[in-house]
Protein backbone atom coordinates (compact mmCIF):
# COMPACT_ATOMS: atom_id res chain seq x y z
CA UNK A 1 0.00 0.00 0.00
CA UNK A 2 1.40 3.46 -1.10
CA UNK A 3 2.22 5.86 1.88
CA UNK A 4 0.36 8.85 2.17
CA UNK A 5 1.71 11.96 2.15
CA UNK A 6 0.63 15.81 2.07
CA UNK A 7 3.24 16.77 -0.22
CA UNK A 8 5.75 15.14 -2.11
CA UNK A 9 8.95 17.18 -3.13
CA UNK A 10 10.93 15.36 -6.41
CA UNK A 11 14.58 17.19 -6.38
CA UNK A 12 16.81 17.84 -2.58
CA UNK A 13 18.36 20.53 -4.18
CA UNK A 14 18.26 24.71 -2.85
CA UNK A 15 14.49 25.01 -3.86
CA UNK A 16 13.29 21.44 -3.02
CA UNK A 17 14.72 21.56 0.48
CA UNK A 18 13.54 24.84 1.00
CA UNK A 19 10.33 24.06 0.17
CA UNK A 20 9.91 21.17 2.23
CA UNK A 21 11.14 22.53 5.39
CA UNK A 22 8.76 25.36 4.82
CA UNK A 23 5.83 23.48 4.34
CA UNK A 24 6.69 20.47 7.69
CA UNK A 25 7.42 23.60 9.42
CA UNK A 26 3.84 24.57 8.93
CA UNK A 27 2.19 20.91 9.62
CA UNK A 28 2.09 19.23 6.24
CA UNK A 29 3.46 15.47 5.80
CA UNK A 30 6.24 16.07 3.79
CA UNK A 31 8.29 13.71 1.75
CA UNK A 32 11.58 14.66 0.15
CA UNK A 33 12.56 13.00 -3.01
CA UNK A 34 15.97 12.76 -4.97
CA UNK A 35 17.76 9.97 -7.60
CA UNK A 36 21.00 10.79 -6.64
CA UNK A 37 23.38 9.36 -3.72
CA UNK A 38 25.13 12.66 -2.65
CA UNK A 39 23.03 15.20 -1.69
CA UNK A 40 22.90 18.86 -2.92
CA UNK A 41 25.84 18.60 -5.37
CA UNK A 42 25.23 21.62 -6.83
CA UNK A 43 25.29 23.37 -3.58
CA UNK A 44 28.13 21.86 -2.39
CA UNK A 45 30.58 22.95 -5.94
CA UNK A 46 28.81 26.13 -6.29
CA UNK A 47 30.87 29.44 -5.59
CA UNK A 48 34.36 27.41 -5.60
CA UNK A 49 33.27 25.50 -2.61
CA UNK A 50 31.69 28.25 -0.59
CA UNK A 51 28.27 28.78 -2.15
CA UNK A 52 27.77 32.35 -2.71
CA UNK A 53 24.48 31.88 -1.42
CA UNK A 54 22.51 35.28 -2.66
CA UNK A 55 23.19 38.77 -3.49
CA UNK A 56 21.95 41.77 -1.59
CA UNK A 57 21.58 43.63 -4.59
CA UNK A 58 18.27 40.90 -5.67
CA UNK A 59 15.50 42.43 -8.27
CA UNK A 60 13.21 41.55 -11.03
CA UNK A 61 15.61 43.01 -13.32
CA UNK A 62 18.39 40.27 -12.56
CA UNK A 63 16.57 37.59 -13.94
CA UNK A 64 15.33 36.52 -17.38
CA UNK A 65 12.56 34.60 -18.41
CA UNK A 66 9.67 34.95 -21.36
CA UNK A 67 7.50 36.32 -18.81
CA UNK A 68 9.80 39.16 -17.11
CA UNK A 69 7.36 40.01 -14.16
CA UNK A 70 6.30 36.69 -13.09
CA UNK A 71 9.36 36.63 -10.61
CA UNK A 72 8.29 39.49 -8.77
CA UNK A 73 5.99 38.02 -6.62
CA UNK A 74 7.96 35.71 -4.90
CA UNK A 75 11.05 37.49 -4.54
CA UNK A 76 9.30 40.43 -3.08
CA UNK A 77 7.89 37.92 -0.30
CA UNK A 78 11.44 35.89 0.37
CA UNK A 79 14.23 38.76 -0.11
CA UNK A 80 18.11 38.74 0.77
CA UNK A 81 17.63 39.90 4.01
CA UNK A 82 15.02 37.16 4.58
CA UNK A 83 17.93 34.39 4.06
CA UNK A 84 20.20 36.04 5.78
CA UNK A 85 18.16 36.04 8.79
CA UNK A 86 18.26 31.98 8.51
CA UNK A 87 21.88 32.10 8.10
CA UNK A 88 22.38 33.80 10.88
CA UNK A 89 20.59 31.82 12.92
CA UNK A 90 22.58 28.44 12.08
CA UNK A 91 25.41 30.81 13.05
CA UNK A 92 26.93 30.42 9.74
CA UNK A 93 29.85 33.17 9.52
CA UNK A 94 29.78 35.10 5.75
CA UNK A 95 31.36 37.72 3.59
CA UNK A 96 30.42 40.23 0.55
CA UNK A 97 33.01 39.45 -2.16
CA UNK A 98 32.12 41.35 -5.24
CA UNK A 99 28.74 43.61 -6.19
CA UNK A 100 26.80 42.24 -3.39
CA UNK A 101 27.11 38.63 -3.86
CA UNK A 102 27.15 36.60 0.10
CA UNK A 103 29.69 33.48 0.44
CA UNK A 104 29.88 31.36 3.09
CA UNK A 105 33.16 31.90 5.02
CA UNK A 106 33.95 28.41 5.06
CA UNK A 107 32.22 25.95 3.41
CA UNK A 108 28.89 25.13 0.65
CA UNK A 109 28.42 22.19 3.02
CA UNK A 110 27.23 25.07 5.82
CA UNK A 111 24.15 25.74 3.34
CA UNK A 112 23.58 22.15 2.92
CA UNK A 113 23.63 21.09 6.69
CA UNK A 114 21.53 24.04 7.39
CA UNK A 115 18.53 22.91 5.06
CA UNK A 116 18.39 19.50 6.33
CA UNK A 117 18.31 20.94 9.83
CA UNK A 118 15.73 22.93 8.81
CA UNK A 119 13.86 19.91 7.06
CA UNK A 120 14.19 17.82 10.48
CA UNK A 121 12.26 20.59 12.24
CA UNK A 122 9.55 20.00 10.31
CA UNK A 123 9.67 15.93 10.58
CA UNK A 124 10.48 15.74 6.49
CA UNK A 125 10.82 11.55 5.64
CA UNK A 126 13.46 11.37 2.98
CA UNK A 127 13.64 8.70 0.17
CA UNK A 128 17.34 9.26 -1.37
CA UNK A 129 18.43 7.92 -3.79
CA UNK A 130 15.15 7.13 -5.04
CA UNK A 131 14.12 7.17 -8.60
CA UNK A 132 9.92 8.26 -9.77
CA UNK A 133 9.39 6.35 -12.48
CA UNK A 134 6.20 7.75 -13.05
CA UNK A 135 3.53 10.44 -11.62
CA UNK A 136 0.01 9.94 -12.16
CA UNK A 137 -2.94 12.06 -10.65
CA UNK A 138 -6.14 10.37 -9.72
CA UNK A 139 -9.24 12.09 -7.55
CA UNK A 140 -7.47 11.22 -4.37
CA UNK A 141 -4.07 12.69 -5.11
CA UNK A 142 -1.16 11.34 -6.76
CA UNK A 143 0.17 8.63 -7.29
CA UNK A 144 4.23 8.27 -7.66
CA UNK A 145 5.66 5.05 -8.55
CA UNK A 146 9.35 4.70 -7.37
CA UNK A 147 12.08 2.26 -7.29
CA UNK A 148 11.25 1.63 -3.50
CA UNK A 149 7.49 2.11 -2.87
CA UNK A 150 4.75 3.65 -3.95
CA UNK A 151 3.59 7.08 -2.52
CA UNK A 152 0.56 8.97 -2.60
CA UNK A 153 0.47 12.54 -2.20
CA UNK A 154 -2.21 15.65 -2.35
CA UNK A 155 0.43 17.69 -3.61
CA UNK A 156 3.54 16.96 -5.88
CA UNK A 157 6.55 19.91 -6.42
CA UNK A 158 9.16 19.44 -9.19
CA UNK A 159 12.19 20.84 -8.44
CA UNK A 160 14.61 19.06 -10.06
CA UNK A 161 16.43 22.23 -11.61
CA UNK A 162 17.21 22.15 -15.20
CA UNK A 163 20.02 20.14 -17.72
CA UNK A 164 23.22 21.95 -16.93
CA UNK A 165 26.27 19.78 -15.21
CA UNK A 166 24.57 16.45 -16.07
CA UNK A 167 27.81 15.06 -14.36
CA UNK A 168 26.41 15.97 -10.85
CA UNK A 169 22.77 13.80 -11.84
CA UNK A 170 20.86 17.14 -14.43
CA UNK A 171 17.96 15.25 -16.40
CA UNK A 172 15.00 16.73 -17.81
CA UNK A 173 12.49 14.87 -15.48
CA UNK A 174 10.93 18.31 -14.62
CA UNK A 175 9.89 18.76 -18.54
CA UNK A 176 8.99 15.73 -18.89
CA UNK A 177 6.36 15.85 -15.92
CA UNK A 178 5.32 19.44 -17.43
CA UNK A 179 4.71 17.96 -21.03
CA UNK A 180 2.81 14.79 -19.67
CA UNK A 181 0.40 17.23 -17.58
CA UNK A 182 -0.07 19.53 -20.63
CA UNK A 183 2.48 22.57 -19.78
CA UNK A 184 3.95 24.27 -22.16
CA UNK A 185 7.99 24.60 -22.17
CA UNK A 186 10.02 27.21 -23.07
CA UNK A 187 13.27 25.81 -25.02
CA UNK A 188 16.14 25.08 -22.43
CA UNK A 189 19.49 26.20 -23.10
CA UNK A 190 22.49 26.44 -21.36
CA UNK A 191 23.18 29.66 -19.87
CA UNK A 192 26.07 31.12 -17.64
CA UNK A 193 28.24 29.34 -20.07
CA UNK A 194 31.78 29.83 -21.43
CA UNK A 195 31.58 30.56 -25.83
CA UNK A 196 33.83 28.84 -28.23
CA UNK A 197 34.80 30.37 -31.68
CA UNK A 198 36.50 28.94 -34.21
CA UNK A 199 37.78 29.62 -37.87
CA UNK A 200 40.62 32.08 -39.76
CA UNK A 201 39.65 34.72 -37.46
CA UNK A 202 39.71 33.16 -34.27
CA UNK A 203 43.45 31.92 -35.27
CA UNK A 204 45.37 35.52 -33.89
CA UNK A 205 43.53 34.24 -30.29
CA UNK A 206 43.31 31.25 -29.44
CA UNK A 207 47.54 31.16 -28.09
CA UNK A 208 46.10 33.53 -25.81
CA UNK A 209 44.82 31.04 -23.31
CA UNK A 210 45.20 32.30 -19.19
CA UNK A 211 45.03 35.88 -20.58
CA UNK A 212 42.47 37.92 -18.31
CA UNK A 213 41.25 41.60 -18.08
CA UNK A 214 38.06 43.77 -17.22
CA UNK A 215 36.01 44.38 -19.87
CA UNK A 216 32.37 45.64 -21.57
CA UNK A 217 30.50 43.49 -23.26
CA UNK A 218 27.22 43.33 -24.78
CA UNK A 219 24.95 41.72 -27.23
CA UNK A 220 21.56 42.32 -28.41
CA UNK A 221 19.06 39.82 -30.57
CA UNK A 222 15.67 40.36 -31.73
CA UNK A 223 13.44 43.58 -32.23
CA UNK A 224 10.61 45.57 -30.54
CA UNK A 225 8.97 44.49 -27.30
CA UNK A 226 11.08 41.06 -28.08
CA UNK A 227 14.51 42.87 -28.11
CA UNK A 228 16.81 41.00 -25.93
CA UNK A 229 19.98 43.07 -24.67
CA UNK A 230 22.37 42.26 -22.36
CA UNK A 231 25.34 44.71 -20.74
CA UNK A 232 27.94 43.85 -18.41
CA UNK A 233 31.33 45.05 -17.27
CA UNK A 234 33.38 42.06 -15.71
CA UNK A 235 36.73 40.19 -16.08
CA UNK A 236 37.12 37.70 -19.39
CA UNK A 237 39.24 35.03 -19.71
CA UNK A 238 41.07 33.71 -22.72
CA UNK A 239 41.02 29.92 -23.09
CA UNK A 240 41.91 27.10 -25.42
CA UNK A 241 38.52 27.18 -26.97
CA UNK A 242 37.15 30.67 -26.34
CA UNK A 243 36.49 33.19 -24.01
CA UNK A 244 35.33 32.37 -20.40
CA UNK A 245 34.71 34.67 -17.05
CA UNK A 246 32.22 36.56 -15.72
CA UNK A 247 32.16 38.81 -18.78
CA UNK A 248 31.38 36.14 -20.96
CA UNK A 249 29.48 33.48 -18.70
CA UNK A 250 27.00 37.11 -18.07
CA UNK A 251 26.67 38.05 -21.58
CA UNK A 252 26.17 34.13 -22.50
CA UNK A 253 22.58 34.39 -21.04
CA UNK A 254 21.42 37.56 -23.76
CA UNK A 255 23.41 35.91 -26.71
CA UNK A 256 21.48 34.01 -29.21
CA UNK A 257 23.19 31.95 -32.10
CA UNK A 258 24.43 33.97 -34.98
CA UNK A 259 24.64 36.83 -33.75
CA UNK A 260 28.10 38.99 -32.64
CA UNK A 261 29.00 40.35 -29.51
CA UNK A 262 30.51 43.45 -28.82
CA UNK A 263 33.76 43.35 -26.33
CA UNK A 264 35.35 47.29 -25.26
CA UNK A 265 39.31 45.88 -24.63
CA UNK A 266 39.64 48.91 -22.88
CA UNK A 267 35.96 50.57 -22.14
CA UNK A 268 37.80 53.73 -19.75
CA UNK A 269 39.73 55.25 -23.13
CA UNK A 270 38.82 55.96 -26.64
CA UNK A 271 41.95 53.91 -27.95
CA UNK A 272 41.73 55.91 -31.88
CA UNK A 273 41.90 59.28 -29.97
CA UNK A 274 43.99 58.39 -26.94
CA UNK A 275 46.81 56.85 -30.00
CA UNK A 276 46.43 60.06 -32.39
CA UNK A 277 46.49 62.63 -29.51
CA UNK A 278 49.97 60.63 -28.40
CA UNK A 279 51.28 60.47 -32.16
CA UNK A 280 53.51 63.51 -31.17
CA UNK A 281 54.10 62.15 -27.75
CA UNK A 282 54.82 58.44 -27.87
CA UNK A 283 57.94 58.00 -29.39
CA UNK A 284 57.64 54.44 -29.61
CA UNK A 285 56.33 51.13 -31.38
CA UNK A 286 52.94 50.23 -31.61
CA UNK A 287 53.49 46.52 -30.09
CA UNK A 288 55.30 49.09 -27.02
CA UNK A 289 52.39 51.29 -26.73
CA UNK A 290 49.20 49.12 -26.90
CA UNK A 291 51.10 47.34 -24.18
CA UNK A 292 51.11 50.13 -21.24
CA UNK A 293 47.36 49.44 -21.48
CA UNK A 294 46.57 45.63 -22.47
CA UNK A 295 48.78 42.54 -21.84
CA UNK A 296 51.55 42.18 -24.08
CA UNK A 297 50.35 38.83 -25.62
CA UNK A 298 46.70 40.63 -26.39
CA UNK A 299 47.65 43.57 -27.84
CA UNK A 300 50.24 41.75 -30.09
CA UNK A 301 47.40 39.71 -31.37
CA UNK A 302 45.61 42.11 -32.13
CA UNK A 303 48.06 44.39 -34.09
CA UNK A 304 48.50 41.22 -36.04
CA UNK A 305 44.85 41.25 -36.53
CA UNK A 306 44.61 44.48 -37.92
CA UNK A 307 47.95 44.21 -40.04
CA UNK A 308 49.67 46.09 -38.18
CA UNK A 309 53.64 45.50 -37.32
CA UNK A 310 54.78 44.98 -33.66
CA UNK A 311 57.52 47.58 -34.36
CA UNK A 312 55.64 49.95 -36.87
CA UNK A 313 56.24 53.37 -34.78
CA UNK A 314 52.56 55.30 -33.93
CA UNK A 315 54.12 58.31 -35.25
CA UNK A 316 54.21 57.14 -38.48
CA UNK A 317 50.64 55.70 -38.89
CA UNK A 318 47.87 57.34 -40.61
CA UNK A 319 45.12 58.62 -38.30
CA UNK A 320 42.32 56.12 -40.28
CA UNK A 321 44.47 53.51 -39.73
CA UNK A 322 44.77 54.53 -35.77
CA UNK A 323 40.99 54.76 -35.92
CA UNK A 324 40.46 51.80 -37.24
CA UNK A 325 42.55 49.52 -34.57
CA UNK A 326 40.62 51.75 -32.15
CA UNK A 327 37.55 50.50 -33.27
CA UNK A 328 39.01 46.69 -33.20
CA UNK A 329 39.91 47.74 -29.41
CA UNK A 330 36.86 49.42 -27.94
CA UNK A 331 34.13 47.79 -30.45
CA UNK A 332 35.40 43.72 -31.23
CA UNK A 333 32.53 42.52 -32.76
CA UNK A 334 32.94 38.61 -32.67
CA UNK A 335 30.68 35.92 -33.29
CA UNK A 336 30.36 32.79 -31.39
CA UNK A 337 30.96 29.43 -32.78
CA UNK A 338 28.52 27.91 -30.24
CA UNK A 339 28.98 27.28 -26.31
CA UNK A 340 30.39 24.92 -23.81
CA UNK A 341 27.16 23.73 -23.47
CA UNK A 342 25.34 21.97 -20.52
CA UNK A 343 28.55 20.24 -18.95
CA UNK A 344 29.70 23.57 -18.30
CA UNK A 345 26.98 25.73 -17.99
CA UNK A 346 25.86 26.91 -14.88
CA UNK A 347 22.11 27.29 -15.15
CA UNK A 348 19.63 26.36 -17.60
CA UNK A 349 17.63 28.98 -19.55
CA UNK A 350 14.26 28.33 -20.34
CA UNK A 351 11.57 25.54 -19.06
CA UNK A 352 8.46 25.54 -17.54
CA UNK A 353 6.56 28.52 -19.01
CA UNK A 354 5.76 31.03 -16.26
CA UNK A 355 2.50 31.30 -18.15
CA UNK A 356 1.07 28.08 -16.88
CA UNK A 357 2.05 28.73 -13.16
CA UNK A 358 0.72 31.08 -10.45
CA UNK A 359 3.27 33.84 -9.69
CA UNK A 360 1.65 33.47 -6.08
CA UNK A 361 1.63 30.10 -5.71
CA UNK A 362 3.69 28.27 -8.38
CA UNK A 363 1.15 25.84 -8.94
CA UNK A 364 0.08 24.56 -12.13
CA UNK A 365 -3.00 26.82 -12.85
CA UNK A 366 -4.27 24.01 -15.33
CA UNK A 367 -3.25 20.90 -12.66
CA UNK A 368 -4.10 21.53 -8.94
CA UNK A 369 -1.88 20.52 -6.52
CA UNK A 370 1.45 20.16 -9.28
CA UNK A 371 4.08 22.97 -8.43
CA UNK A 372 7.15 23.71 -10.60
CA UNK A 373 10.13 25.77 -8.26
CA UNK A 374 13.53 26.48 -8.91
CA UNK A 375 15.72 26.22 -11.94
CA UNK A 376 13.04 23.65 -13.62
CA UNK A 377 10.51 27.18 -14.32
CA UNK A 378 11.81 29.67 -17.29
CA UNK A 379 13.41 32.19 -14.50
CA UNK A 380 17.22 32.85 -14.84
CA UNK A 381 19.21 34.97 -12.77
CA UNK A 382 22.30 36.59 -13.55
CA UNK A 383 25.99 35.46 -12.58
CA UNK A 384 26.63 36.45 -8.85
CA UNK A 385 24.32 34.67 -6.33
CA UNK A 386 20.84 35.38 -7.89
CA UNK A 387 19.89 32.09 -8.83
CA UNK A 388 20.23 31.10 -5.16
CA UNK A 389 17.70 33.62 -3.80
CA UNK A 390 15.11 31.99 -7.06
CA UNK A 391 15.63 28.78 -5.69
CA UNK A 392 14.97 30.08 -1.90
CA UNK A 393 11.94 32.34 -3.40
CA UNK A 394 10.28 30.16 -5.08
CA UNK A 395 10.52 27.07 -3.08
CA UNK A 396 9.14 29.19 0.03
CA UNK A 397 6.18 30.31 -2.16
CA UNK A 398 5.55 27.14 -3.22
CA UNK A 399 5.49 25.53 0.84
CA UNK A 400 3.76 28.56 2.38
CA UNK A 401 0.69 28.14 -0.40
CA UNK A 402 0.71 24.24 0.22
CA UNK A 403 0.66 24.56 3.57
């Protein structure tokens, strides 16, 4: 005979566990649900090892989705300060590293242990590892059918996140319960991901591997209402394949296929005036001058881009020619090959469509009793801690409606 629960939660990651302390907290029979053997992976590797847990700088604006103000809602009822409070409280010591994003001061596994403590004060029964092999809703509740025992439930949550690291246990079980009940999907694709480029062009760059500066970049796609632009000043990294960092991983999120982006080398100096102003000042070579500002491998590359000799001397080049690199500098346009994809992306974009879901509630509007939390629902935040305070958002919405 299946076991009855109030709520069943499928995924023990930041959202599931979140929600299912909430809602034991509040009285509800909770069951927590997860297919893999170590729990919280994605916790535990997540900001180096020391989980940068939110940022204190949280709003609408950092997230994407197809549905921009369906976040809103739930992060205006959970905020920052909100899981700070329970941080505090399980005396876990912090720090603000960079643009208000909160790290643990020792450990990820501080964040972990603190959500199962939180999940034993409410009583939540845990079946881990446990695979659902299949949900099924019936006038009494549901029905899930797992590798050890049946359970029945009035309520079901997915949060099971979305397809990026499938190393660490991503599947797309959350879709697939969202197309079986009749939901429709935004695509997923990996976001927060390091781009590869390839080709004649990309020749001049790819020897600069372990090559990293602050930059501007920023991409746009699409037109109208649709328009989707993205702007971020950050460090890039050069690696064997493409270009990596927070720069890139940021802008990643905006960029569609086909489509350039725009990187400013040096976005606090108009390069083409900065070099014909100094043609009667620097008395030196180009490769010598580019170099005070960039490092010596980039800005080598990139007079060999531009056709330009390492020891052709600035006060012999031609001011279009000057303007010209400076454009290359403050304005290279590049185009993406493609991404690192899901192995190395950090989030997923896309999935459940907002659309179908309650901002309020999360439930299905079309299936009572089915919630969708977390990284499984078409809400992405930006680099820096934001997809943490989603996860903590939504999964508290979801627990406080259920229960």
């Amino acid at each position: 005979m299946a076991k009855q629960f109030d709520v069943a939660v499928i995924g023990a990651g930041a959202a599931g566990m979140m929600c299912a302390a909430v809602a034991a907290q509040r009285g509800k029979r909770v069951v927590l649900i997860d297919h893999a053997e170590k729990l919280a992976e994605k916790i535990r590797i997540s900001g180096g090892g020391r989980c940068n847990f939110t940022n204190v700088n949280t709003a609408p604006a950092n997230f994407l989705s197809a549905n921009p103000h369906f976040a809103k809602s739930a992060l205006s009822r959970y905020t920052p300060s909100d899981f700070i409070a329970l941080v505090k409280k399980h005396r876990i010591g912090y720090h603000e590293k960079h643009r208000g994003q909160l790290f643990c001061d020792e450990s990820a596994e501080q964040i972990i242990q603190m959500l199962k403590a939180e999940c034993a004060a409410g009583g939540v029964e845990w079946r881990m590892p446990t695979k659902v092999e299949s949900v099924e809703q019936f006038p009494e509740g549901f029905l899930l059918s797992t590798d050890t025992g049946d359970i029945m439930a009035d309520n079901v949550v997915i949060a099971t996140g979305g397809l990026s690291i499938p190393k660490i246990g991503a599947t797309d079980f959350g879709y697939q319960i969202a197309t079986q009940f009749g939901l429709a999907l935004i695509e997923p694709r990996p976001g927060l991901v390091p781009l590869t480029f390839d080709g004649p062009s990309w020749e001049t760059f790819a020897p600069l591997a372990g090559i990293a500066l602050e930059v501007e970049v920023e991409t746009s796609s699409g037109k109208g209402k649709t328009a989707l632009k993205g702007k971020f000043r950050e460090d890039l990294l050069f690696t064997h394949r493409g270009l990596s960092g927070p720069a890139i991983l940021q802008i990643s999120s905006y960029w569609t296929p086909g489509t350039p982006i725009i990187v400013n080398l040096l976005p606090d100096m108009d390069v083409a005036e900065t070099l014909i102003e100094g043609k009667g000042t620097f008395k030196k070579q180009m490769g010598n001058v580019l170099s005070q500002w960039l490092p010596t491998r980039l800005a080598e590359g990139l007079l060999d881009a531009n056709g330009i000799a390492l020891d052709a001397r600035l006060a012999d080049m031609q001011d279009a020619r000057l303007r010209k690199l400076g454009d290359a500098i403050n304005r290279w346009a590049i185009v993406p090959a493609g991404s690192e994809g899901y192995r190395k992306a950090e989030v997923t974009l896309g999935g459940v469509d907002t659309r179908e879901l309650s901002q309020q509630t999360m439930m299905a509007t079309k299936v009572p009793g089915l919630y969708f939390i977390g990284e499984a629902v078409d809400v992405t935040g930006w680099l820096g801690g934001y997809n943490f305070q989603w996860a903590w958002a939504s999964g508290v919405a979801a627990g406080t409606a259920i229960a």
